[in-house]
Protein backbone atom coordinates (compact mmCIF):
# COMPACT_ATOMS: atom_id res chain seq x y z
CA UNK A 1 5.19 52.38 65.87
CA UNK A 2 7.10 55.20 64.95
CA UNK A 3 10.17 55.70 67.58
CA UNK A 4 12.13 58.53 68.42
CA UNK A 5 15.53 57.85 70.11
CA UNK A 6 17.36 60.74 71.53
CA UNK A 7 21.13 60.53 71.72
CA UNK A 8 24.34 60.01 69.38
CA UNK A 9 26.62 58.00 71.94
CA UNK A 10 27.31 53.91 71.71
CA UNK A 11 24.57 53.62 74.42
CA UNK A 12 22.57 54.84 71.74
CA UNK A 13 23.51 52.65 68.83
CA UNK A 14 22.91 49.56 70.80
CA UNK A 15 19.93 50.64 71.58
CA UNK A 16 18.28 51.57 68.38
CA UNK A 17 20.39 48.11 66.95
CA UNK A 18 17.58 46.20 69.61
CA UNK A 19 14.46 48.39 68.85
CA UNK A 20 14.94 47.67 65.22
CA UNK A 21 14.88 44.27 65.68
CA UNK A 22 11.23 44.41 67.25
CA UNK A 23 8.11 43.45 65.48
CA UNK A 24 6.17 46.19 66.60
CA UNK A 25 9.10 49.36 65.21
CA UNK A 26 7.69 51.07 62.00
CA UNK A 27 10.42 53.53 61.41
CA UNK A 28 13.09 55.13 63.77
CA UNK A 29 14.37 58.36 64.15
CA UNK A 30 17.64 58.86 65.85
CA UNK A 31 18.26 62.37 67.00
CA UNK A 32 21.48 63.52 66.51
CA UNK A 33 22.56 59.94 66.30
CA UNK A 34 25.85 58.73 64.69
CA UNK A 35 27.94 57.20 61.87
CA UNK A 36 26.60 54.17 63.13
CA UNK A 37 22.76 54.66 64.34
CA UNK A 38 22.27 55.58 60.54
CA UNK A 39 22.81 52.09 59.97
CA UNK A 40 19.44 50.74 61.57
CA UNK A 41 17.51 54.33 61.59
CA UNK A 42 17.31 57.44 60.40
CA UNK A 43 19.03 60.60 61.80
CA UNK A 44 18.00 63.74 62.59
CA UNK A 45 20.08 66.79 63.38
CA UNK A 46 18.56 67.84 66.52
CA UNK A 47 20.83 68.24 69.44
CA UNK A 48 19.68 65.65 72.40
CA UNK A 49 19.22 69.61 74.58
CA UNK A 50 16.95 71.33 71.75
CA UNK A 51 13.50 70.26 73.42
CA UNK A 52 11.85 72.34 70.93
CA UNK A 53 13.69 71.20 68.30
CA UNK A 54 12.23 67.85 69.11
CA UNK A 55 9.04 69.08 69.71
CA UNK A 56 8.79 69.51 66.32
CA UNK A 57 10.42 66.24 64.97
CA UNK A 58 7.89 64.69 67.28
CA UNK A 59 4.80 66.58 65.16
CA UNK A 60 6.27 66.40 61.78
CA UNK A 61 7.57 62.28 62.28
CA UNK A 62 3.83 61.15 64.09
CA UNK A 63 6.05 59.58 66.72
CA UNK A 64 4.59 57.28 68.90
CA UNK A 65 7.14 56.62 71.47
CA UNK A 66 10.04 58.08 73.02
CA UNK A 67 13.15 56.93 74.09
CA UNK A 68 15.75 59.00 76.27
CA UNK A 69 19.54 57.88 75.84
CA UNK A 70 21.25 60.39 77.40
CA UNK A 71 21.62 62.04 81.18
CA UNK A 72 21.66 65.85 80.26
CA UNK A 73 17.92 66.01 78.79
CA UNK A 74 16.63 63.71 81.65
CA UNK A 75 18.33 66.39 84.08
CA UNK A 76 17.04 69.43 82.38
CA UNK A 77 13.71 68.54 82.49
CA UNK A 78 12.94 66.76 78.88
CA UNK A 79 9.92 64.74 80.35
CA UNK A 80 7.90 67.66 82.03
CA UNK A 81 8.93 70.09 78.89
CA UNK A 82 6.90 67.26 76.70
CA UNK A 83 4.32 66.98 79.61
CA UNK A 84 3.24 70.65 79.45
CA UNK A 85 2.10 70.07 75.89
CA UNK A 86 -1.16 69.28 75.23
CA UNK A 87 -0.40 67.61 72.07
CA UNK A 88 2.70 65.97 72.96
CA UNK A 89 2.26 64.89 76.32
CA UNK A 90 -0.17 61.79 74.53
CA UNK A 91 3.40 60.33 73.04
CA UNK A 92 4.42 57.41 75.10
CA UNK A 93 7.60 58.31 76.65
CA UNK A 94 10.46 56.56 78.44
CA UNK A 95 12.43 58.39 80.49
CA UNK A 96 11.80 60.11 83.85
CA UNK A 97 11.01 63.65 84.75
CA UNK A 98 13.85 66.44 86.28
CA UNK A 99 12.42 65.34 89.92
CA UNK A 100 13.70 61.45 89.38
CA UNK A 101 16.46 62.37 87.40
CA UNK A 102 17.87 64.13 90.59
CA UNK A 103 18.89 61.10 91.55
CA UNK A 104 21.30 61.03 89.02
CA UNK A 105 21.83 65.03 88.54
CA UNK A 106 23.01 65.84 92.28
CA UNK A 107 25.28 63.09 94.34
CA UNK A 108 24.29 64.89 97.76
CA UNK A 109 20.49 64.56 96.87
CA UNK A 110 20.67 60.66 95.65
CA UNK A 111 23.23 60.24 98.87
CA UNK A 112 20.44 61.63 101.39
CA UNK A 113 17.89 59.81 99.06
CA UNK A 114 19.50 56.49 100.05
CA UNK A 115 19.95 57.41 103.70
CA UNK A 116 16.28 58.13 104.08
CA UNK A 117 15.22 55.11 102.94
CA UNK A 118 17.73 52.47 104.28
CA UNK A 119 19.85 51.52 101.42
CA UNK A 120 23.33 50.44 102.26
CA UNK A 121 25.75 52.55 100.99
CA UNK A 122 29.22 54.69 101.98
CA UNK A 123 29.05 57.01 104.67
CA UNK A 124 30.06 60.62 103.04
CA UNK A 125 29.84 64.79 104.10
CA UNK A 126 29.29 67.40 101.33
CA UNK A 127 31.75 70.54 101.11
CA UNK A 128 30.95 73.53 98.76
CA UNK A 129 33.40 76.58 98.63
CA UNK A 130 32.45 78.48 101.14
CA UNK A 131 33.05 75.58 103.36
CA UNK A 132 36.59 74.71 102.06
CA UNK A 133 38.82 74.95 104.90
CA UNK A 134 35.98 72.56 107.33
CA UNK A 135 36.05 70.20 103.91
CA UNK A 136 40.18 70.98 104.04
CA UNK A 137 39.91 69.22 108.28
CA UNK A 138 37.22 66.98 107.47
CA UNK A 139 40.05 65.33 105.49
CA UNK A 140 42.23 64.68 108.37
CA UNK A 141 39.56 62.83 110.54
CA UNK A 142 38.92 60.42 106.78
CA UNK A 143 40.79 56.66 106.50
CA UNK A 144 42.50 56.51 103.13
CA UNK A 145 42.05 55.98 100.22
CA UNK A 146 39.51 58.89 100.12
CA UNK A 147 36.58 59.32 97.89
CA UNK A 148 35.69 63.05 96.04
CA UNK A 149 32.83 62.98 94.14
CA UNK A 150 31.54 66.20 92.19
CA UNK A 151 28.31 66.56 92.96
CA UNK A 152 26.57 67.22 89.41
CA UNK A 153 26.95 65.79 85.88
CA UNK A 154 30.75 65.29 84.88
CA UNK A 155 30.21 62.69 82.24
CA UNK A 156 31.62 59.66 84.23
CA UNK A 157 34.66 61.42 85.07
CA UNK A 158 33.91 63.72 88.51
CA UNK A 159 35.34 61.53 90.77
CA UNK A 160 38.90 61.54 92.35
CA UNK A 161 39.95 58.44 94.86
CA UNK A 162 43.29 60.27 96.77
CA UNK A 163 45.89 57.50 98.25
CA UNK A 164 47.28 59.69 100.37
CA UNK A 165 45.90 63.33 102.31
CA UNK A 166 47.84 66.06 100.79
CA UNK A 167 46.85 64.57 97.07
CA UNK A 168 43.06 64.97 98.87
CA UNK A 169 43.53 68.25 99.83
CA UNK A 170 45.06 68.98 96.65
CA UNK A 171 42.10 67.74 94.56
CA UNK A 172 39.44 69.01 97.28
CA UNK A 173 40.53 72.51 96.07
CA UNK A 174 40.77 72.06 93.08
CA UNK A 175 37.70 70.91 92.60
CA UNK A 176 35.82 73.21 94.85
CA UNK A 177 37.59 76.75 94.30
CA UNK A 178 39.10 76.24 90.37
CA UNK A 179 36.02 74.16 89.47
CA UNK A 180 37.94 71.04 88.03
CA UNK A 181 34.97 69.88 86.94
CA UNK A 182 32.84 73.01 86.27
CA UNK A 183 29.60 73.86 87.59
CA UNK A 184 29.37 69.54 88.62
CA UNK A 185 31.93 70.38 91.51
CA UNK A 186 30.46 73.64 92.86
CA UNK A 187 29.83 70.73 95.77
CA UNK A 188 31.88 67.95 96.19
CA UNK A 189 31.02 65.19 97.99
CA UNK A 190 34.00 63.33 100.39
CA UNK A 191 32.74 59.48 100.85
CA UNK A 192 34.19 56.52 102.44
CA UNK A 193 36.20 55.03 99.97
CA UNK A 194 34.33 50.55 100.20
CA UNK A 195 36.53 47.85 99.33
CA UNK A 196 35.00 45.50 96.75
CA UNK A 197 34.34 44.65 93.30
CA UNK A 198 32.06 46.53 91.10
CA UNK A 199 28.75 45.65 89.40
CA UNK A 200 26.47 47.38 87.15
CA UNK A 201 22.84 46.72 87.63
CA UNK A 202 19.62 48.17 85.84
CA UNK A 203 15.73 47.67 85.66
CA UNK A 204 13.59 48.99 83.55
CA UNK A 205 10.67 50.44 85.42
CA UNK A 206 7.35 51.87 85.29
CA UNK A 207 7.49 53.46 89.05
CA UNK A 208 5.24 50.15 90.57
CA UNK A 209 6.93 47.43 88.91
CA UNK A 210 10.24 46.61 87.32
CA UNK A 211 12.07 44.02 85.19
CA UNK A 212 15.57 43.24 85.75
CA UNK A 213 17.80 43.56 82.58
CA UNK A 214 21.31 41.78 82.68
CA UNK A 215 24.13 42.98 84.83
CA UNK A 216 27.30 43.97 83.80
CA UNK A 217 30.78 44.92 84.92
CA UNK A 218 32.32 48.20 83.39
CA UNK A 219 35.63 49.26 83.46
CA UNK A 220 36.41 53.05 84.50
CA UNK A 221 40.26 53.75 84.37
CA UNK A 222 42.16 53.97 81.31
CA UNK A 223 44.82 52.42 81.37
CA UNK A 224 45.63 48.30 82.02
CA UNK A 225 45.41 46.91 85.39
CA UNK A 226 43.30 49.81 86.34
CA UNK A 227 45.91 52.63 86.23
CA UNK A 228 45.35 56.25 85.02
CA UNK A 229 42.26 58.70 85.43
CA UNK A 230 38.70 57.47 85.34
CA UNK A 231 36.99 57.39 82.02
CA UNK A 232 33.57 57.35 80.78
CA UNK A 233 33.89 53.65 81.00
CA UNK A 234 36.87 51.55 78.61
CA UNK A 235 35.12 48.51 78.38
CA UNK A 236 31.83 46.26 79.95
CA UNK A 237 31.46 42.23 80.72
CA UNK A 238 28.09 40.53 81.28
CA UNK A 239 26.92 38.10 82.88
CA UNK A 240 29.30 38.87 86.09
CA UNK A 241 30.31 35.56 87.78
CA UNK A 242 30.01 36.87 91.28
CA UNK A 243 26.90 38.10 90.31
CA UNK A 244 24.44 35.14 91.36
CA UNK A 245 21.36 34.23 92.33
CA UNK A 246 22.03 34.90 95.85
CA UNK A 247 23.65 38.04 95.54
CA UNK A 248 21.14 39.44 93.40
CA UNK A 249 18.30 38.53 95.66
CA UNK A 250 20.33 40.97 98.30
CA UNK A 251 20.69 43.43 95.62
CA UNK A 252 16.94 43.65 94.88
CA UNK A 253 15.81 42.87 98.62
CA UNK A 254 18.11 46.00 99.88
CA UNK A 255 18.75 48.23 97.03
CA UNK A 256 16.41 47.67 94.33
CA UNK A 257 13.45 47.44 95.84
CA UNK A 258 13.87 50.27 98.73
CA UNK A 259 14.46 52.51 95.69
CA UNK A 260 11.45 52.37 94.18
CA UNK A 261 9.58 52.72 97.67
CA UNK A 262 11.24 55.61 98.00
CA UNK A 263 10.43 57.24 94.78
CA UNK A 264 6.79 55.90 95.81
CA UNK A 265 6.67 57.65 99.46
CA UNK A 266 8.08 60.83 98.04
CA UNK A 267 5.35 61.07 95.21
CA UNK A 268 8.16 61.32 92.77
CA UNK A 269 6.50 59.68 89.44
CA UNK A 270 9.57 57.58 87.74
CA UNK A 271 9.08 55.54 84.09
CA UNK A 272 12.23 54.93 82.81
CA UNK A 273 15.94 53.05 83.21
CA UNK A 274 17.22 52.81 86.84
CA UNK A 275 21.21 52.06 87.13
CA UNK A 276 22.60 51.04 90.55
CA UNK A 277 26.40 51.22 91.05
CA UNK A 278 26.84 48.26 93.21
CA UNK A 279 29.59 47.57 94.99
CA UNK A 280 30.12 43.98 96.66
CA UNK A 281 31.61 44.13 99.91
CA UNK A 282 32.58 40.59 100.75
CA UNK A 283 29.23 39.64 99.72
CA UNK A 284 27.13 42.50 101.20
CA UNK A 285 26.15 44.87 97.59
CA UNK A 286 26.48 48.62 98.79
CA UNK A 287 24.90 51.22 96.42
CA UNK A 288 27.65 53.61 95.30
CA UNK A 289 25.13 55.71 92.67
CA UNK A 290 22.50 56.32 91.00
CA UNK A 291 21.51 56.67 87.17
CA UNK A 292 18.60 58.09 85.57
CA UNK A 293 19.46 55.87 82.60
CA UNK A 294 21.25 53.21 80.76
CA UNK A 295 25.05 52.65 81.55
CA UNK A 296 27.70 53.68 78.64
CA UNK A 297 29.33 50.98 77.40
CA UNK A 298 27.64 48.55 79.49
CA UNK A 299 24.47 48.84 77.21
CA UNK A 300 26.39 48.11 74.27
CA UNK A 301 26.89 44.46 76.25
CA UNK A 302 23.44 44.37 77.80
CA UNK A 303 21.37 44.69 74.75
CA UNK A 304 23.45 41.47 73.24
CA UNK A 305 21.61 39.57 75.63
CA UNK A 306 18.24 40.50 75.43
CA UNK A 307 15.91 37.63 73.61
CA UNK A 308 12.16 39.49 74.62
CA UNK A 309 10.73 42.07 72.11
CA UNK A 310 12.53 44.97 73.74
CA UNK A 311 10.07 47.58 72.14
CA UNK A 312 6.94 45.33 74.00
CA UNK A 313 8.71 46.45 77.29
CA UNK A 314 9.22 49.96 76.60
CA UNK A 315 5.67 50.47 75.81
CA UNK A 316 4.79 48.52 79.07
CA UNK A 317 6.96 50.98 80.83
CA UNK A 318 6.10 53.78 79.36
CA UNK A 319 2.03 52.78 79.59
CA UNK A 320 2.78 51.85 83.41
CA UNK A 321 1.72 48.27 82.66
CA UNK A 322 5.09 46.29 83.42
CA UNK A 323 2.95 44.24 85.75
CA UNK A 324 3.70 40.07 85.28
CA UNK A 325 6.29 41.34 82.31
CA UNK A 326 8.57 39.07 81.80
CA UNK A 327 12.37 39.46 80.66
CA UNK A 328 13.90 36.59 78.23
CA UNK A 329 17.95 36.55 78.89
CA UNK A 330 20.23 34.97 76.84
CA UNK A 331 22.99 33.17 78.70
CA UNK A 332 25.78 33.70 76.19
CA UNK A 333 28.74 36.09 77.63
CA UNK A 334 29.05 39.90 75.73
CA UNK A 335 32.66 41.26 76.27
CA UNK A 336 32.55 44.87 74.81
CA UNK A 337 36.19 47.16 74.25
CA UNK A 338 35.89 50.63 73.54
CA UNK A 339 38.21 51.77 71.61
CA UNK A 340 38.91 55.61 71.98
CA UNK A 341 41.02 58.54 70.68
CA UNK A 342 44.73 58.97 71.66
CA UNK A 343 44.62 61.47 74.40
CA UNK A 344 41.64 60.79 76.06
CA UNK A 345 40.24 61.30 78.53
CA UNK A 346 42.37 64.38 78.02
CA UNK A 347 42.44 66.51 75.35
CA UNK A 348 42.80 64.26 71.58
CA UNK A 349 41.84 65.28 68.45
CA UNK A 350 38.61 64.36 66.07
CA UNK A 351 38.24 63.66 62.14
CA UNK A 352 40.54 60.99 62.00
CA UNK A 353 38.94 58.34 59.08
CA UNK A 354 38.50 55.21 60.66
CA UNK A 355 39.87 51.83 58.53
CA UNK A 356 38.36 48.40 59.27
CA UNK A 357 34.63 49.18 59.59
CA UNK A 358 33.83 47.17 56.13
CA UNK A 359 35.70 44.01 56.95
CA UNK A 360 34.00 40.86 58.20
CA UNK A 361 33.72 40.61 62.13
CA UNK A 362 32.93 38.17 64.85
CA UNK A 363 31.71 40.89 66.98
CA UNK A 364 29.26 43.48 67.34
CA UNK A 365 30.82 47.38 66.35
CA UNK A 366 28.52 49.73 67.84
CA UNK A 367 29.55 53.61 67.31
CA UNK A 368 29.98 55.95 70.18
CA UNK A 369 31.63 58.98 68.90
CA UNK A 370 31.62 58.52 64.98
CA UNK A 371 30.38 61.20 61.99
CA UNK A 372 30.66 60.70 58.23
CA UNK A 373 32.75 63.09 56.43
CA UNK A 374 32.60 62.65 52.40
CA UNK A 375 31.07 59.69 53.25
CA UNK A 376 34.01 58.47 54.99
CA UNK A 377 33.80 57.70 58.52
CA UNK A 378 35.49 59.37 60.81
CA UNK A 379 36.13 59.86 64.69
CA UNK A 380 33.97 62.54 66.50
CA UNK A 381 34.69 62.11 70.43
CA UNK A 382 36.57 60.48 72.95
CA UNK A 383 34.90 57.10 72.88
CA UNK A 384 34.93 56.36 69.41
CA UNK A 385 33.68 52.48 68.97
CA UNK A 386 32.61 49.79 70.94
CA UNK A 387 33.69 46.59 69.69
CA UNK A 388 31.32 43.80 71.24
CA UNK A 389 32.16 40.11 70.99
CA UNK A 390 29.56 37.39 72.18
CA UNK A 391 30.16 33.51 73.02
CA UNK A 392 29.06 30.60 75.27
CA UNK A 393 32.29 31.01 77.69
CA UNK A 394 33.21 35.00 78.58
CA UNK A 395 36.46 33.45 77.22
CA UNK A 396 35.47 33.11 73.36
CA UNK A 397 33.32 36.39 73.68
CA UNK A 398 36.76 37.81 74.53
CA UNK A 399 38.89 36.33 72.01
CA UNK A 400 36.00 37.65 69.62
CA UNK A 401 35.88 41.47 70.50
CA UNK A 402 40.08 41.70 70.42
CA UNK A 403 39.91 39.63 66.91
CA UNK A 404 37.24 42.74 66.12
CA UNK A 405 39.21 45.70 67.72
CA UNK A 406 42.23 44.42 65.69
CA UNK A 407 41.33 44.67 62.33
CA UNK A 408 39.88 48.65 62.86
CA UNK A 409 42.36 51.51 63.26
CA UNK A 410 43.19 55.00 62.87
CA UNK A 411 45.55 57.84 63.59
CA UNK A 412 46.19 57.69 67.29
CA UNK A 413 43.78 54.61 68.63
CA UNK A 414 43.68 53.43 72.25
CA UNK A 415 41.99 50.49 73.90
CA UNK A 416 42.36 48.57 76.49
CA UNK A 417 44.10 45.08 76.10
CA UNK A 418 42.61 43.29 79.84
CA UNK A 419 38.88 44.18 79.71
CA UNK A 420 37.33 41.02 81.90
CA UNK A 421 40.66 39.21 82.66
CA UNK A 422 40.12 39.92 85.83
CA UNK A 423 36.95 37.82 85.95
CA UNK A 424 39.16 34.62 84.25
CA UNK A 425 40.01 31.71 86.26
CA UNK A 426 43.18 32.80 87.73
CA UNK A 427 42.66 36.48 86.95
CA UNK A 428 42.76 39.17 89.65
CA UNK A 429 39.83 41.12 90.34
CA UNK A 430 40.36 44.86 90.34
């Protein structure tokens, strides 16, 4: 089969480092890709939002199946612009339409989404501008901490959790009035903040059926101990030791399974990646979002752990045939640390030439925000690499990704130094 992946992130390289592995890939095209994807496929410089663009790559390359990394095409429509086409709409394609992507594209639509259809989650009120100064009293009725969440896409980073009302207020304006987070916060949803510990949960699905890939823990803030602003995620464990057989049963029982009822009821066609935001509440797994695809850096743990022939299960999906599929998971622990640029998730600078990459590792280093430049390779984003160490005991995976992360540097690199102590005998959970 000839595969085309869209996207250049690490989500992206981890991906294409699995569908390379499968009997059944011929060649793979990577479109923009990165340093990195170049590695296991070929690139192609066509920007993840030029539909045409990859229109044509789809012609010219015979592709037989497509693969959708990224939110921003899934939002804009990507699926129905290929299903309008007589020509192209025979490609396999994973990924789903603009209507299922909603459920990642607009907070207040996946919010009411879950509501009609009885999935536990925080209670929460949307605000837009003209409705500031109710949104500015709505605050004073709210227990702290208290949740604002921009409503569109804000690449992992639209949501503020205030300790204290006036900082709410604060940020409720700011968000709403001087568009903090652009067009993403031209509604802002306020939500009950839930105490708990967070989980990261996927399926790949067809719109019937699903299988359940491995869960994983991400880690949002930037700094140590959970401190700072939230990122586009620092770092990802899996498996999740909370995460067991009885909890999951509740998670598919009450969240899982619901969802794709839903999507069912409302006629809304879905074959694709599902992520659910979990949080556990002493037990009880609340649904804090929705994602119309794979998690960022949680993939780059996820895909560590997948034995099956991954490409066998895309073309299930895509073919709406994941029916009696089954999912082979390997029970090693994947600890991933992504290491980013100095300044982030503020401003930082790019085309600083990475040292490291050719030495021997015990881990995985799968490239997130990486371009060569005279065939050096340098940084090109925020999230620059993420370093993935495996072992039997999410101890030794650990010890493997830091032994990774410390022999790679350049100008100005930032990581994390307690990604999954909290999940450590004796470690704290955030």
């Amino acid at each position: 089969m000839n595969i085309l992946l869209i996207g250049s992130g690490g989500r992206e390289h981890a991906l294409a480092w699995k569908i390379k592995q499968s009997k059944l890939t011929n060649k793979l095209y990577i479109a923009p890709g990165n340093a990195g994807t170049s590695l296991v496929g070929e690139n192609l410089p066509v920007k993840s939002d030029d539909f045409h663009g990859l229109a044509k790559i789809c012609n010219a390359k015979n592709i037989d199946l497509i693969v959708v990394g990224p939110e921003v095409p899934l939002v804009n429509g990507i699926r129905d612009f290929f299903e309008q086409d007589q020509v192209l709409k025979k490609i396999l394609f994973v990924g789903p339409g603009e209507k299922g992507a909603e459920l990642e594209g607009s907070k207040d639509y996946s919010k009411q989404f879950m509501l009609r259809h009885g999935v536990p989650t925080a209670n929460a009120k949307t605000f837009s501008a003209a409705r500031l100064e109710e949104g500015l009293h709505y605050l004073t009725t709210c227990q702290l901490p208290i949740v604002l969440k921009a409503d569109g896409l804000a690449a992992g980073k639209g949501v503020i959790i205030s300790n204290n009302l006036e900082e709410a207020q604060t940020s409720l304006r700011d968000m709403l009035v001087n568009r903090l987070f652009g067009e993403a916060s031209a509604q802002v949803l306020v939500e009950e903040f839930l105490e708990g510990i967070e989980l990261s949960v996927f399926v790949l699905t067809d719109g019937t059926d699903y299988v359940l890939l491995p869960e994983a823990k991400d880690y949002k803030r930037v700094g140590d101990k959970d401190t700072g602003p939230n990122t586009g995620g620092m770092g990802a464990v899996s498996p999740v030791i909370f995460a067991d057989r009885l909890f999951m049963k509740k998670v598919e029982e009450k969240i899982i399974q619901p969802t794709i009822t839903g999507l069912n009821k409302e006629k809304i066609p879905y074959r694709g990646f599902i992520f659910f935001g979990i949080m556990n509440v002493s037990g009880e797994p609340h649904l804090i979002e929705y994602n119309a695809r794979m998690g960022d850096p949680e993939t780059e743990a996820v895909m560590t752990r997948i034995q099956s022939d991954f490409v066998e299960l895309l073309i299930a999906c895509a073919k709406g045939e994941l029916k009696h599929k089954k999912i082979v998971i390997d029970s090693d622990y994947a600890v991933t640390v992504m290491m980013v640029s100095g300044g982030y998730p503020g401003d930082y600078e790019k085309g600083k030439i990475i040292a490291g990459l050719e030495l021997p590792s015990p881990a995985l280093v799968f490239h997130a925000g990486t371009t060569l430049v005279n065939n050096k390779i340098v940084t090109d984003g925020g999230r620059v690499l993420a370093v993935t160490g495996r072992g039997q005991s999410l101890q030794e995976a650990k010890k493997n990704a830091y032994q990774s992360v410390s022999g790679i540097s350049w100008t100005g690199v930032y990581f994390r130094k307690d990604i999954g102590v909290d999940l450590l005998p004796g470690g704290k959970h955030e």
